[in-house]
PDB file of N, CA and C in Angstrom:
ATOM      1  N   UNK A   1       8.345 -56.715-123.350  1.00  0.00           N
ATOM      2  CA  UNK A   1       7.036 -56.426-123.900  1.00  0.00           C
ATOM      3  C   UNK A   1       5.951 -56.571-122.829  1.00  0.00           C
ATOM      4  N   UNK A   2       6.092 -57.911-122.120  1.00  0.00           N
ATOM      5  CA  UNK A   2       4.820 -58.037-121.122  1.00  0.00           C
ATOM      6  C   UNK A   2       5.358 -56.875-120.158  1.00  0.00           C
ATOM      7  N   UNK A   3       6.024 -56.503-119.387  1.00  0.00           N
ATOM      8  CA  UNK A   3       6.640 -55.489-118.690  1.00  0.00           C
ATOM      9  C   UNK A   3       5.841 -53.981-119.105  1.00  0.00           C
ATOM     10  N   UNK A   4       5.767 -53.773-120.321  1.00  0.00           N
ATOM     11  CA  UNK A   4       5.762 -52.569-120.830  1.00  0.00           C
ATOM     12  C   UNK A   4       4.072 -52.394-121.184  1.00  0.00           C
ATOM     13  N   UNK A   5       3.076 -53.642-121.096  1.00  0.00           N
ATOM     14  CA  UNK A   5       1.829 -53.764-120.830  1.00  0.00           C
ATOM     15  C   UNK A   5       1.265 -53.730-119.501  1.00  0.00           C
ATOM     16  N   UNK A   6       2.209 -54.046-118.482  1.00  0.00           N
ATOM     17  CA  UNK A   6       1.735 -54.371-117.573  1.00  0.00           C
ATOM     18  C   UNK A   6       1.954 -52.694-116.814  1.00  0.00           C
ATOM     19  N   UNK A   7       3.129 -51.913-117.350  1.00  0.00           N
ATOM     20  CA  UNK A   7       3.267 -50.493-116.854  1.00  0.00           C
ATOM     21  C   UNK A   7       1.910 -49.890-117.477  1.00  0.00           C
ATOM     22  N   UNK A   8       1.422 -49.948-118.431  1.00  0.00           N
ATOM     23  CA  UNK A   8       0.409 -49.217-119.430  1.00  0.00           C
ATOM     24  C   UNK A   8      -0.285 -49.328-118.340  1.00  0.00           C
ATOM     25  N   UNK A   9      -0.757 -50.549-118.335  1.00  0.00           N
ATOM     26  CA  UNK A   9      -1.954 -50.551-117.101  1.00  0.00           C
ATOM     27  C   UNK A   9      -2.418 -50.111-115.854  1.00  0.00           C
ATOM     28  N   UNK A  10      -0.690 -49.915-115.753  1.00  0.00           N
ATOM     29  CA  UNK A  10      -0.804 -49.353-113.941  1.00  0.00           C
ATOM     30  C   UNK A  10      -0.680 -47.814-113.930  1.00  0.00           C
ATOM     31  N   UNK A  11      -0.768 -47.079-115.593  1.00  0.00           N
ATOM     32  CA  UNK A  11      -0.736 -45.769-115.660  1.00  0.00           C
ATOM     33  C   UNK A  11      -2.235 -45.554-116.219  1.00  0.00           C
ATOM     34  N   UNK A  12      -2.914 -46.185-116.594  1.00  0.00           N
ATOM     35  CA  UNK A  12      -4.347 -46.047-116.909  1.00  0.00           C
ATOM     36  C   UNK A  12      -5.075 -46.415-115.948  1.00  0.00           C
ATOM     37  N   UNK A  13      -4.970 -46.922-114.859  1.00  0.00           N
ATOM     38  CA  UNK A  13      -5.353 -47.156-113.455  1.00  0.00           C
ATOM     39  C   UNK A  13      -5.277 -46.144-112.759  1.00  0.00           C
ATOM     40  N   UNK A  14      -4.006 -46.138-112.647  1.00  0.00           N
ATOM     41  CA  UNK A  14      -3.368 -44.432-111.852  1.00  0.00           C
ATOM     42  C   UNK A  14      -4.396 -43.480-112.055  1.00  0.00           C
ATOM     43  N   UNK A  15      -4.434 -43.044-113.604  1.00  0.00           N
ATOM     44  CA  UNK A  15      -5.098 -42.222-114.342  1.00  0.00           C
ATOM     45  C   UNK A  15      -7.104 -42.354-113.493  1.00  0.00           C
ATOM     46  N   UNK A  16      -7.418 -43.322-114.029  1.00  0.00           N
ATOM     47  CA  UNK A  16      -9.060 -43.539-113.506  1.00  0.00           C
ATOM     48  C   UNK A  16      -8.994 -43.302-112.591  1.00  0.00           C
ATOM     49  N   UNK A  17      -8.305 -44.170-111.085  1.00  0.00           N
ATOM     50  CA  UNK A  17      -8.457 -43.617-109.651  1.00  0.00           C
ATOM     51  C   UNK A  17      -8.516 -42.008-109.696  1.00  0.00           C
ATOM     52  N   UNK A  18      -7.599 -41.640-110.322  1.00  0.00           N
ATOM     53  CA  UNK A  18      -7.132 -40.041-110.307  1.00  0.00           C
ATOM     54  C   UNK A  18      -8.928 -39.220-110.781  1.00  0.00           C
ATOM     55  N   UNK A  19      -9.106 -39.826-111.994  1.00  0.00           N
ATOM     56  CA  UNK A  19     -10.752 -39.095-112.421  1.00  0.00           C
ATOM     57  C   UNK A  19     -11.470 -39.347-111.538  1.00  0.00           C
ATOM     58  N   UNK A  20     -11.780 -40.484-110.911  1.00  0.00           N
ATOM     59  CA  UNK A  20     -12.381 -40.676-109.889  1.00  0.00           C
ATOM     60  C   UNK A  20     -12.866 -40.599-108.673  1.00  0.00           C
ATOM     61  N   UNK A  21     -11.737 -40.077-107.868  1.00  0.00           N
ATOM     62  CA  UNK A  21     -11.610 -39.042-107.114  1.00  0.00           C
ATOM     63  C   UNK A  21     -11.738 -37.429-107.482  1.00  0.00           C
ATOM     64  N   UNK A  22     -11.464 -37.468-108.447  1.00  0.00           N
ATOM     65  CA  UNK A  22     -11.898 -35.865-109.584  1.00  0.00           C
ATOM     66  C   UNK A  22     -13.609 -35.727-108.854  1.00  0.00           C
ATOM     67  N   UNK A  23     -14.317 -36.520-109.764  1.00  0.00           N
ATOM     68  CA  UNK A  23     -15.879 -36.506-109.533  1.00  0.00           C
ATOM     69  C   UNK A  23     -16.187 -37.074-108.308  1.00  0.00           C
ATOM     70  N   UNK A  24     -15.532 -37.737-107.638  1.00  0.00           N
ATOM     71  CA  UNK A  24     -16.062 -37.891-105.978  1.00  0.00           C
ATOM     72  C   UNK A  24     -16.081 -36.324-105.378  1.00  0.00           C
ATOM     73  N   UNK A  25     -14.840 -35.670-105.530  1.00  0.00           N
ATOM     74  CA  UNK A  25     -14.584 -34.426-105.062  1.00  0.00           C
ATOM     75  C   UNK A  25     -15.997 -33.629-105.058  1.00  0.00           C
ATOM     76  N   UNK A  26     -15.883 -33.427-106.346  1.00  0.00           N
ATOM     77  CA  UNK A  26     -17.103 -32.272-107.114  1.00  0.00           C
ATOM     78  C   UNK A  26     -18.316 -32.761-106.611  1.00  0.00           C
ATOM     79  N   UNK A  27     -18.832 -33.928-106.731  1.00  0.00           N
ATOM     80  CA  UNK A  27     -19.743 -34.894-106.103  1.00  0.00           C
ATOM     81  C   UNK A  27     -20.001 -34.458-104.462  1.00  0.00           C
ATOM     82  N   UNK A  28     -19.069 -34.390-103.893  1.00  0.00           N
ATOM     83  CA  UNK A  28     -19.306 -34.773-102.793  1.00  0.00           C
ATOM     84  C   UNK A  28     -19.115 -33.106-102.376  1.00  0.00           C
ATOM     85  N   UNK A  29     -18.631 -32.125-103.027  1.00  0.00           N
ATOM     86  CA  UNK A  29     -19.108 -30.298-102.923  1.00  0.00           C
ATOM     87  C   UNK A  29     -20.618 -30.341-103.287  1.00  0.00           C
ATOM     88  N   UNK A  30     -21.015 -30.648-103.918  1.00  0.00           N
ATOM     89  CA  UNK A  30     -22.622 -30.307-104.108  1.00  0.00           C
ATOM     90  C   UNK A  30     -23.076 -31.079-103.008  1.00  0.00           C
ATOM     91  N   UNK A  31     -23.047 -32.083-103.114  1.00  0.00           N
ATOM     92  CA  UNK A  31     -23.823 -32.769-101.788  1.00  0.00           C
ATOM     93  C   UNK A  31     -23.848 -31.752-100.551  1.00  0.00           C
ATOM     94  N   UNK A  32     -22.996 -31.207 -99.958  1.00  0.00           N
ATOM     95  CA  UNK A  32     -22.298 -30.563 -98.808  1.00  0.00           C
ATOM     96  C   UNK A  32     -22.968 -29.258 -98.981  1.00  0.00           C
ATOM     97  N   UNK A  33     -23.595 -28.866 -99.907  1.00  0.00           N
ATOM     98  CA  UNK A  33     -23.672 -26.881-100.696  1.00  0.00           C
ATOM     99  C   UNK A  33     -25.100 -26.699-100.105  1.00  0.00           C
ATOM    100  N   UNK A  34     -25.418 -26.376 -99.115  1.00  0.00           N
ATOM    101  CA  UNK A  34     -26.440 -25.629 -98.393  1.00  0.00           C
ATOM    102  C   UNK A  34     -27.059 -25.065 -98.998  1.00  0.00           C
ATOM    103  N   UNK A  35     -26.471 -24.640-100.563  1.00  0.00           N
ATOM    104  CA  UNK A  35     -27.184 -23.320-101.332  1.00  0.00           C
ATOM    105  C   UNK A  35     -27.824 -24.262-102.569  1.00  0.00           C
ATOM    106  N   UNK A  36     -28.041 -25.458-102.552  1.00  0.00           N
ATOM    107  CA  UNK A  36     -28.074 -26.208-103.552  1.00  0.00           C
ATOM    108  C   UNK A  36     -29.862 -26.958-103.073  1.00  0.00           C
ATOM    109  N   UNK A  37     -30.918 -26.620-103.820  1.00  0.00           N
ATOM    110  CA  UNK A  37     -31.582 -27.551-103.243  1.00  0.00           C
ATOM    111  C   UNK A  37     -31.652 -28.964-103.113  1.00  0.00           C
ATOM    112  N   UNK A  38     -32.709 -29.065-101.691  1.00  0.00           N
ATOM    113  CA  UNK A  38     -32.536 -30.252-100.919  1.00  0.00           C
ATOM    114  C   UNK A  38     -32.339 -31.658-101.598  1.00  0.00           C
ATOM    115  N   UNK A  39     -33.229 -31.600-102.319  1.00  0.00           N
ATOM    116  CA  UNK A  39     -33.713 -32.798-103.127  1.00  0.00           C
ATOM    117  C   UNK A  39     -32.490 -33.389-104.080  1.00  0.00           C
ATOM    118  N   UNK A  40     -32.090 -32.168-104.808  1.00  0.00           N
ATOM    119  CA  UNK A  40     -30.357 -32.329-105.684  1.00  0.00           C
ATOM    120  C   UNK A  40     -29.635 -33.122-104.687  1.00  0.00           C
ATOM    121  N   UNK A  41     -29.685 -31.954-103.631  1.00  0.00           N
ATOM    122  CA  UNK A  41     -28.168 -33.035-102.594  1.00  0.00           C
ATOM    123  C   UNK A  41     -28.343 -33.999-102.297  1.00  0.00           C
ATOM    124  N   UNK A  42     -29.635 -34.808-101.912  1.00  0.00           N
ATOM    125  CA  UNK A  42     -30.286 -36.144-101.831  1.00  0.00           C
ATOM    126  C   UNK A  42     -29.665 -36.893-102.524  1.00  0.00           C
ATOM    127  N   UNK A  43     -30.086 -36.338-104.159  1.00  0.00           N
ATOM    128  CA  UNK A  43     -30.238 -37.517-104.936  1.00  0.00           C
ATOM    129  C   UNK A  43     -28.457 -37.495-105.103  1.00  0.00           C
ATOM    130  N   UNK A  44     -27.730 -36.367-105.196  1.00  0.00           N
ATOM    131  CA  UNK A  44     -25.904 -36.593-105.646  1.00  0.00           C
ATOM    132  C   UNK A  44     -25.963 -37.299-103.956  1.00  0.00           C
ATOM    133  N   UNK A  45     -26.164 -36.995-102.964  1.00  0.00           N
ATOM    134  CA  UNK A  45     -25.395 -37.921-102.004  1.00  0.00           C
ATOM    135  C   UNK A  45     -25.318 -40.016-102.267  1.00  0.00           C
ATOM    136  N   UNK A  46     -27.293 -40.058-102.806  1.00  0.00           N
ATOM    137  CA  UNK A  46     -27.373 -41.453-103.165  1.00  0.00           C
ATOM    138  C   UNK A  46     -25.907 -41.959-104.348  1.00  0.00           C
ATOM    139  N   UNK A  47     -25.983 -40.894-105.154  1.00  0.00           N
ATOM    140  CA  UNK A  47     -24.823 -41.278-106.311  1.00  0.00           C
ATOM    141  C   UNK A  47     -23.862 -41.841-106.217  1.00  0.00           C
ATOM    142  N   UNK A  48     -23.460 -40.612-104.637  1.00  0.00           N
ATOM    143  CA  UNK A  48     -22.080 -40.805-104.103  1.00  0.00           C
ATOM    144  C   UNK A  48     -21.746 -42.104-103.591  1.00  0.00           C
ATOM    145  N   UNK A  49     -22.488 -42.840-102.751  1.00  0.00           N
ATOM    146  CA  UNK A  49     -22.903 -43.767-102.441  1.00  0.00           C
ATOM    147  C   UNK A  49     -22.433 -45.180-103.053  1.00  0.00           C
ATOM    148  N   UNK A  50     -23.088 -44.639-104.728  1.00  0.00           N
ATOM    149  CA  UNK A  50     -23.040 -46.175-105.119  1.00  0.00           C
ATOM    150  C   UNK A  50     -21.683 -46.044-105.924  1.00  0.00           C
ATOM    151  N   UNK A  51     -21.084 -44.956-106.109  1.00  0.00           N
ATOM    152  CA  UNK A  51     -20.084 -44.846-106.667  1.00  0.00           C
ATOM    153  C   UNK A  51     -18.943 -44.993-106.012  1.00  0.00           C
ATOM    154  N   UNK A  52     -18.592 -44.808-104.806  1.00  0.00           N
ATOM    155  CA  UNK A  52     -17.961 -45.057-103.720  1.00  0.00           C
ATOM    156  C   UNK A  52     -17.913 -46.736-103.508  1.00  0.00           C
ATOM    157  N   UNK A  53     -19.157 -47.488-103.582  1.00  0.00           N
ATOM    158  CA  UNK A  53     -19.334 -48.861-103.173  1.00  0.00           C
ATOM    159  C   UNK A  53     -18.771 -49.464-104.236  1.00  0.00           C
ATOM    160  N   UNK A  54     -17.414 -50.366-103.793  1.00  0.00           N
ATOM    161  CA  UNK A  54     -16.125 -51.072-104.370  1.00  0.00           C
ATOM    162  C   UNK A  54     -17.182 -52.334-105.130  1.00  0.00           C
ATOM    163  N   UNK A  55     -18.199 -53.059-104.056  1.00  0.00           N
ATOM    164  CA  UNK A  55     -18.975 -53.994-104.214  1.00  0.00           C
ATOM    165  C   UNK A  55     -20.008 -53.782-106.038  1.00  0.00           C
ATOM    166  N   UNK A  56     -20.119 -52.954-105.829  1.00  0.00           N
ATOM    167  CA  UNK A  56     -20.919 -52.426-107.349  1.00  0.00           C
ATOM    168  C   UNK A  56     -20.607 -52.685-108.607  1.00  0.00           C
ATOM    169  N   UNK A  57     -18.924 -53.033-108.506  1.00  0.00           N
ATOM    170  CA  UNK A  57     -18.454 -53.475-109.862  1.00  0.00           C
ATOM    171  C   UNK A  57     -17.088 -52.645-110.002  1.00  0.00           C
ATOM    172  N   UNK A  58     -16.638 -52.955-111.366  1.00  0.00           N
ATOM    173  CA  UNK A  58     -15.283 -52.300-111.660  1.00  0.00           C
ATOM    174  C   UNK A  58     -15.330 -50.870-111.983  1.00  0.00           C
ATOM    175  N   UNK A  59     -14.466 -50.029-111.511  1.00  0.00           N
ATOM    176  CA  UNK A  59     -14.138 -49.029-111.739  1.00  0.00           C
ATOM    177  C   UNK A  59     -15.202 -47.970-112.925  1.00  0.00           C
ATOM    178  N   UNK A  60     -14.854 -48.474-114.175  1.00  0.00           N
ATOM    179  CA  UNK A  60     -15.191 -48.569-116.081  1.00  0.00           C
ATOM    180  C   UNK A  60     -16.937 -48.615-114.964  1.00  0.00           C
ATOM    181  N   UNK A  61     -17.539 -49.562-114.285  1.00  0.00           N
ATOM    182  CA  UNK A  61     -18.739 -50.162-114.462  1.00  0.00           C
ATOM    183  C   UNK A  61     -19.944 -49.176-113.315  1.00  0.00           C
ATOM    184  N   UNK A  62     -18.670 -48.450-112.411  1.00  0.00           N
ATOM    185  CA  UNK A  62     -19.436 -47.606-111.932  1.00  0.00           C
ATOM    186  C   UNK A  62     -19.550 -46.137-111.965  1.00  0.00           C
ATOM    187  N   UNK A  63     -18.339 -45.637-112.936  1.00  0.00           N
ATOM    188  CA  UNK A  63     -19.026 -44.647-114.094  1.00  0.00           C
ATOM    189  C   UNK A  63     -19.987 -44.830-114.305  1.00  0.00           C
ATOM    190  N   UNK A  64     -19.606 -45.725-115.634  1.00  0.00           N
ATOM    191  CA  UNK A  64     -20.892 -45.668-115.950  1.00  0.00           C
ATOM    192  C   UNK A  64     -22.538 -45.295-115.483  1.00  0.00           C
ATOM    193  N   UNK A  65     -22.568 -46.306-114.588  1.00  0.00           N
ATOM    194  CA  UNK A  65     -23.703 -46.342-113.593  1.00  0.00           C
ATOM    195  C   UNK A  65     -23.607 -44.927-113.442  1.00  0.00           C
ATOM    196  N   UNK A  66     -23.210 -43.849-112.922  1.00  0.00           N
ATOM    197  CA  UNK A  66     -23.300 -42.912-112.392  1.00  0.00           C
ATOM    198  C   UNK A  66     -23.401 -41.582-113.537  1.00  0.00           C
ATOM    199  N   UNK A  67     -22.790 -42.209-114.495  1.00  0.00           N
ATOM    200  CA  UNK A  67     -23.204 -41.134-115.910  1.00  0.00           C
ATOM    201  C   UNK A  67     -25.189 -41.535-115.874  1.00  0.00           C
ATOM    202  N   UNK A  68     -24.799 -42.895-115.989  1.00  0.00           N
ATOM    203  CA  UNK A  68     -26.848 -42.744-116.581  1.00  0.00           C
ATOM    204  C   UNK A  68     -27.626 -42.106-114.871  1.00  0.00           C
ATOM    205  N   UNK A  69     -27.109 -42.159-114.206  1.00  0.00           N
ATOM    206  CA  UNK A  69     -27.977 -41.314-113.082  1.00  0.00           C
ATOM    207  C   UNK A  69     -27.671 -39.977-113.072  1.00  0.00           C
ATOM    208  N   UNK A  70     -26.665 -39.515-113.383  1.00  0.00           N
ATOM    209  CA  UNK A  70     -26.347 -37.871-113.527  1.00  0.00           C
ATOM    210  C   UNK A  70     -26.956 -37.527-114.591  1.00  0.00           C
ATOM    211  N   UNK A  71     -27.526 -38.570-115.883  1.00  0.00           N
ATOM    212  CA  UNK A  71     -28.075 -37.860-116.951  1.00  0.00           C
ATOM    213  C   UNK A  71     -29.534 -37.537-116.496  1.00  0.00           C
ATOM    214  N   UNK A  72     -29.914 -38.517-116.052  1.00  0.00           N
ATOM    215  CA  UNK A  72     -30.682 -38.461-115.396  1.00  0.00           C
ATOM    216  C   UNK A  72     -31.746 -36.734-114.470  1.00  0.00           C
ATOM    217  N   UNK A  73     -30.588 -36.880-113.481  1.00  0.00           N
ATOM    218  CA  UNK A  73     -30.682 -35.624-112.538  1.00  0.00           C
ATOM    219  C   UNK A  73     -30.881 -34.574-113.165  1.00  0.00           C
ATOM    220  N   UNK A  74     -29.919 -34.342-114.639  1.00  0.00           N
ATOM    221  CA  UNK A  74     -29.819 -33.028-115.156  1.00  0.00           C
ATOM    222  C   UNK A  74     -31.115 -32.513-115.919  1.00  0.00           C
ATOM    223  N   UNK A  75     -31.400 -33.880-115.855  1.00  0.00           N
ATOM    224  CA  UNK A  75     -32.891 -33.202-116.537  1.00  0.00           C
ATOM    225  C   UNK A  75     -33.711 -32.532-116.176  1.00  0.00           C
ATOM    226  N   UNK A  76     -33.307 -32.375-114.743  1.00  0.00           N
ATOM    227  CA  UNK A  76     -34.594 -31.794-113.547  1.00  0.00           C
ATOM    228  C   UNK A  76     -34.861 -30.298-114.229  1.00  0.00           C
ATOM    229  N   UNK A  77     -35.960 -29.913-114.559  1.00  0.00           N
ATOM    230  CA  UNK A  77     -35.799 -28.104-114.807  1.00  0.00           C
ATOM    231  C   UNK A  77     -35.581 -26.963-113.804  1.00  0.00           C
ATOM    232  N   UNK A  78     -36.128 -27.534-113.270  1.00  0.00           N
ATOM    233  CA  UNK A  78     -35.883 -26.344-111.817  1.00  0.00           C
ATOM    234  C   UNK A  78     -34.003 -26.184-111.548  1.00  0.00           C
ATOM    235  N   UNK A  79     -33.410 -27.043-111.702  1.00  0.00           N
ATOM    236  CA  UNK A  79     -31.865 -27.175-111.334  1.00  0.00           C
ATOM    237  C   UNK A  79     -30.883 -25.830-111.707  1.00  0.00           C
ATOM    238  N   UNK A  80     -30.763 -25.226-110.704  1.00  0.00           N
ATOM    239  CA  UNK A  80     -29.731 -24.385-111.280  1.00  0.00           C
ATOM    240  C   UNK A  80     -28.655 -24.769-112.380  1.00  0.00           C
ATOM    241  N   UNK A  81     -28.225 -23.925-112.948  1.00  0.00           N
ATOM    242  CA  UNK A  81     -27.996 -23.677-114.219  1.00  0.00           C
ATOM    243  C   UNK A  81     -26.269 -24.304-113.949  1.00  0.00           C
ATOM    244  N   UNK A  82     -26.035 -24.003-112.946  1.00  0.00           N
ATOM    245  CA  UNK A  82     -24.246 -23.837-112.686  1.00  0.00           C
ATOM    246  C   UNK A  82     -24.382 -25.068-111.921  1.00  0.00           C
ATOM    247  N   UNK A  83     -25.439 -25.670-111.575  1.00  0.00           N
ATOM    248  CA  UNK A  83     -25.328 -26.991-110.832  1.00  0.00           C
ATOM    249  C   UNK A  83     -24.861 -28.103-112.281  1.00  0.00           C
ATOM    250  N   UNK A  84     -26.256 -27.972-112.883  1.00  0.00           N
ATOM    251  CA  UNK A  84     -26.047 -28.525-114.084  1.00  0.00           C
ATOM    252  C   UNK A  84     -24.696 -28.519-115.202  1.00  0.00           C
ATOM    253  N   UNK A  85     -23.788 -27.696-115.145  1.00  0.00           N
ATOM    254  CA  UNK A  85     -22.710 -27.425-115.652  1.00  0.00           C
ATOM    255  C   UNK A  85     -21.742 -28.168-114.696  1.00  0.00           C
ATOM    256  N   UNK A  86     -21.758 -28.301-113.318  1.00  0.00           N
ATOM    257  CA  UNK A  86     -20.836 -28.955-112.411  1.00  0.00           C
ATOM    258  C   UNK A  86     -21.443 -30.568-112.876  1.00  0.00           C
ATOM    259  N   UNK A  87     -22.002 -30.725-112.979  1.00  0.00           N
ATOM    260  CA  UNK A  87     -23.137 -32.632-113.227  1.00  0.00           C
ATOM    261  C   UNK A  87     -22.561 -32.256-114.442  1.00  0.00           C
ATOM    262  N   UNK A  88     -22.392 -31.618-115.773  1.00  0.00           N
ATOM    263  CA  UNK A  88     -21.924 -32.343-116.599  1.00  0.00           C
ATOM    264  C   UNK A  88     -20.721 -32.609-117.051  1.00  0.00           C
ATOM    265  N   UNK A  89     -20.173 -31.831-115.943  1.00  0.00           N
ATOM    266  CA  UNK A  89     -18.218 -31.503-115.881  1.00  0.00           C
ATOM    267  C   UNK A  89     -18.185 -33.492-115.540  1.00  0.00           C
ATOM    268  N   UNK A  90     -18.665 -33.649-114.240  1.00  0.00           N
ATOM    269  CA  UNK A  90     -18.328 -34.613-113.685  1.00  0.00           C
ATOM    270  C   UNK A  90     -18.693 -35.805-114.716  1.00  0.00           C
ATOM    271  N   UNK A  91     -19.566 -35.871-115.725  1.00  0.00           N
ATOM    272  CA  UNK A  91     -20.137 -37.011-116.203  1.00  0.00           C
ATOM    273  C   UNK A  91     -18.639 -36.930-117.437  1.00  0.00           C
ATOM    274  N   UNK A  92     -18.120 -35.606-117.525  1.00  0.00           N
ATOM    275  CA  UNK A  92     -17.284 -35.874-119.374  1.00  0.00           C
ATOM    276  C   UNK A  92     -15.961 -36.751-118.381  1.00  0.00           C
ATOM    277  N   UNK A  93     -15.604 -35.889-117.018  1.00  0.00           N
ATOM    278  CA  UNK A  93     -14.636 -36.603-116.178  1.00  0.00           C
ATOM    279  C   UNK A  93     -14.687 -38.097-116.225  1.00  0.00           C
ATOM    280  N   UNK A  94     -16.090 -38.814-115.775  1.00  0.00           N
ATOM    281  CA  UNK A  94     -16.303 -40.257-115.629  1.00  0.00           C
ATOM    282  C   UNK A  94     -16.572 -40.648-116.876  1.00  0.00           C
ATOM    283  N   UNK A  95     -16.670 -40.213-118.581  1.00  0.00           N
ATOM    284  CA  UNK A  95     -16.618 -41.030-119.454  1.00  0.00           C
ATOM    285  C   UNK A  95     -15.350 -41.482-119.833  1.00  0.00           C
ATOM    286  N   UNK A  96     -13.844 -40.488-119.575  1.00  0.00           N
ATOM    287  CA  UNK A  96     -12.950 -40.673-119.689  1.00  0.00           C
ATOM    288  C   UNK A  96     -11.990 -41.718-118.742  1.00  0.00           C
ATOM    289  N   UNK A  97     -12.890 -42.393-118.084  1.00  0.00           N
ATOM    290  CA  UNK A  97     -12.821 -43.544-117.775  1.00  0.00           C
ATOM    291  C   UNK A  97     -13.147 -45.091-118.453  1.00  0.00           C
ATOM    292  N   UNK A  98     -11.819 -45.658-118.833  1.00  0.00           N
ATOM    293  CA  UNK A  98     -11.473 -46.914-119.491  1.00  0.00           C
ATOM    294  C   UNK A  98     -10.781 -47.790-119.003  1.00  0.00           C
ATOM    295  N   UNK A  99     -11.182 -49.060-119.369  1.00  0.00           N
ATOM    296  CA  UNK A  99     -10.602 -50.644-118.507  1.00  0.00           C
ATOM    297  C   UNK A  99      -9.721 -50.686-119.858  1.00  0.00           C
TER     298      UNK A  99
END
């Protein structure tokens, strides 16, 4: 039984690293997108940043963090339309993140 909790865990781990790197990816294409204005790539590079930083908290804790700043961003009006669709791909990616 403890065996068979302790596998759960290391496949729901697996799993988060795996989303996580999902939205670093996508994250870190906009940042990089020349065609994206300046200010967007700014603010996703800061994101990247704190989402990347191990120090920030657990896994579950820096989603989070990074959903309320992507909700954030999307609000901008000026934001292309397909940017905003990539920011909210990445935020459904990082809710499906669980401890």
């Amino acid at each position: 039984m403890l065996s068979s909790l302790a596998s759960k865990k290391e496949i729901r781990d697996k799993e988060n690293q795996e989303r996580l790197a999902n939205a670093i990816n996508t994250l870190d294409s906009i940042a990089r997108n020349n065609n994206i204005q300046k200010n967007i790539r700014n603010i996703v590079r800061e994101i990247l940043t704190g989402i990347k930083d191990e120090k920030n908290g657990s896994i579950s804790v820096r989603a989070a963090n990074t959903i309320s700043m992507l909700d954030n961003v999307t609000q901008n009006p000026q934001m292309q339309s397909h940017i905003r669709t990539l920011l909210w791909q990445v935020v459904s990616t990082l809710e499906s993140i669980r401890e």
